[in-house]
C-alpha atoms as a PDB file:
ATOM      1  CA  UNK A   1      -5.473 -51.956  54.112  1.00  0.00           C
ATOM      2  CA  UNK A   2      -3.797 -48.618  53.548  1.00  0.00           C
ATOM      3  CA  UNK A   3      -4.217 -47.422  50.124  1.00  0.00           C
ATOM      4  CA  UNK A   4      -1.233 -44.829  48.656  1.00  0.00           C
ATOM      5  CA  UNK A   5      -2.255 -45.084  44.837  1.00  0.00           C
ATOM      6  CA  UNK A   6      -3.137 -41.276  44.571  1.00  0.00           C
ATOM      7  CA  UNK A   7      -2.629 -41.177  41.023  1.00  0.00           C
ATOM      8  CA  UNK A   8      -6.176 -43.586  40.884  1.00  0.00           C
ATOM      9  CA  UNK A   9      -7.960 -42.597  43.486  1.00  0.00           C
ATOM     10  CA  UNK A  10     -11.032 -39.855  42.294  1.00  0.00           C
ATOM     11  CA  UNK A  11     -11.834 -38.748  46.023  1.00  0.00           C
ATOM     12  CA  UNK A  12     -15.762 -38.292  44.480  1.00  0.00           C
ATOM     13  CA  UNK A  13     -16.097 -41.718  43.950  1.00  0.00           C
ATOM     14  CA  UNK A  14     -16.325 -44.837  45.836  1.00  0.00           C
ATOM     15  CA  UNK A  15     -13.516 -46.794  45.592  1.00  0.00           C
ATOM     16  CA  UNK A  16     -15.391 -50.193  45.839  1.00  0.00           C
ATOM     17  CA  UNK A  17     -18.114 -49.803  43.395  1.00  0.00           C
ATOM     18  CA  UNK A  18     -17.279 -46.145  41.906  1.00  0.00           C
ATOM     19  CA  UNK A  19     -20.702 -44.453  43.075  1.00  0.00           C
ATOM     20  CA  UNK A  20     -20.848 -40.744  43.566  1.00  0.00           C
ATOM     21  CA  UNK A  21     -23.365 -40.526  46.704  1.00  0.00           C
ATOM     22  CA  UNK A  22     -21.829 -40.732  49.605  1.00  0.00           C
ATOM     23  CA  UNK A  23     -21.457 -39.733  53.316  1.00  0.00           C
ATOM     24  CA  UNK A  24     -19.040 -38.272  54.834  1.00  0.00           C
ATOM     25  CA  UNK A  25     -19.012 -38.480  58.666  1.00  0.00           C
ATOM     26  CA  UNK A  26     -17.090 -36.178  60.792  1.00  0.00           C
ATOM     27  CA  UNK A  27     -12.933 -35.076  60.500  1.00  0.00           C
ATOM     28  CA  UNK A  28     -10.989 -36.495  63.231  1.00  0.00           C
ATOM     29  CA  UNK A  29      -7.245 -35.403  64.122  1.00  0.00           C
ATOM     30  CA  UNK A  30      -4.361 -35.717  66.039  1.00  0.00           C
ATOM     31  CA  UNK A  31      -1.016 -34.432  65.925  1.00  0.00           C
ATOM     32  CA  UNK A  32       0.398 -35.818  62.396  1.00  0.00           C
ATOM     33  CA  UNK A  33      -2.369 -36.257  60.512  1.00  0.00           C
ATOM     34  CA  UNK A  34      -6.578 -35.860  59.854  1.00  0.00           C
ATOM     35  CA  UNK A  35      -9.067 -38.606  58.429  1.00  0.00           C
ATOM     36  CA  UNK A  36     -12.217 -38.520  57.711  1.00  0.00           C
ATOM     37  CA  UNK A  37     -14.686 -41.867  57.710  1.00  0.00           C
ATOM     38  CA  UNK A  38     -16.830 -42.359  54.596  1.00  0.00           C
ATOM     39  CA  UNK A  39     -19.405 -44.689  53.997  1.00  0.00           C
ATOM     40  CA  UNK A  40     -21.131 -44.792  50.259  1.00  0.00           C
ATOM     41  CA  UNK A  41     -24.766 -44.556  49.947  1.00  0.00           C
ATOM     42  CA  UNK A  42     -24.937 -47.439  47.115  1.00  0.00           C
ATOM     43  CA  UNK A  43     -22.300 -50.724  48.528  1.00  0.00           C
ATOM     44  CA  UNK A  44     -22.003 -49.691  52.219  1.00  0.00           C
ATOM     45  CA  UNK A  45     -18.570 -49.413  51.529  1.00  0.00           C
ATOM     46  CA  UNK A  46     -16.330 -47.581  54.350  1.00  0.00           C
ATOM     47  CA  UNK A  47     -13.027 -45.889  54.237  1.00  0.00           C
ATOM     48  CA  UNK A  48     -11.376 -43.247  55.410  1.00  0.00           C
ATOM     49  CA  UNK A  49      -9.643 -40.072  53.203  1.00  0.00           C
ATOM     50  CA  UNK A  50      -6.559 -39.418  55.110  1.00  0.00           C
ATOM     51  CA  UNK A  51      -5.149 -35.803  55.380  1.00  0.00           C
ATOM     52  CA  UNK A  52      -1.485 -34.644  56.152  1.00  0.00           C
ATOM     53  CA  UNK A  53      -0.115 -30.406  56.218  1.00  0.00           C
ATOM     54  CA  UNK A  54       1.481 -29.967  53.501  1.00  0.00           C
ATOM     55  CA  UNK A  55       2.239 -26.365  54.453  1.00  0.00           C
ATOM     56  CA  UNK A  56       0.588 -23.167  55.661  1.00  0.00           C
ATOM     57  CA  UNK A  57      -0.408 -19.825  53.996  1.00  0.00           C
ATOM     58  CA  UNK A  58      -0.247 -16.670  56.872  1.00  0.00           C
ATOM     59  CA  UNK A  59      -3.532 -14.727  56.217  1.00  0.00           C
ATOM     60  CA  UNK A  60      -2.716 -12.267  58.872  1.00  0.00           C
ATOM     61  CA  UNK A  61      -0.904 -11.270  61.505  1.00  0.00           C
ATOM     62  CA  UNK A  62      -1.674  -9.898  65.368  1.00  0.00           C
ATOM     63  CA  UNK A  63       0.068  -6.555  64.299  1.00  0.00           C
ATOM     64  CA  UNK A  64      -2.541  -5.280  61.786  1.00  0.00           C
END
């Protein structure tokens, strides 16, 4: 199930029982988007916090 409530979701907490310890394993990406698989220390709980660009900041260039 794909979850697109933002306005709920407190990425600090577990969504299933609302614990603060968790683990978070390893980003993955590809070429649209990033997640990142969490599992909670407390439930077991799993999920993944999905990532998408919402734009870039230059911090430099090759000419400096």
């Amino acid at each position: 199930m794909m979850r697109n409530d933002n306005t709920h979701y407190n990425p600090n907490l577990c969504p299933n029982c609302g614990s603060e310890d968790s683990t978070g394993h390893q980003a993955s990406f590809d070429s649209n988007y990033a997640w990142r698989s969490i599992t909670c220390d407390t439930c077991d709980a799993e999920w993944r916090d999905l990532y998408t660009l919402t734009g870039y900041e230059a911090i430099g260039s090759s000419d400096e």
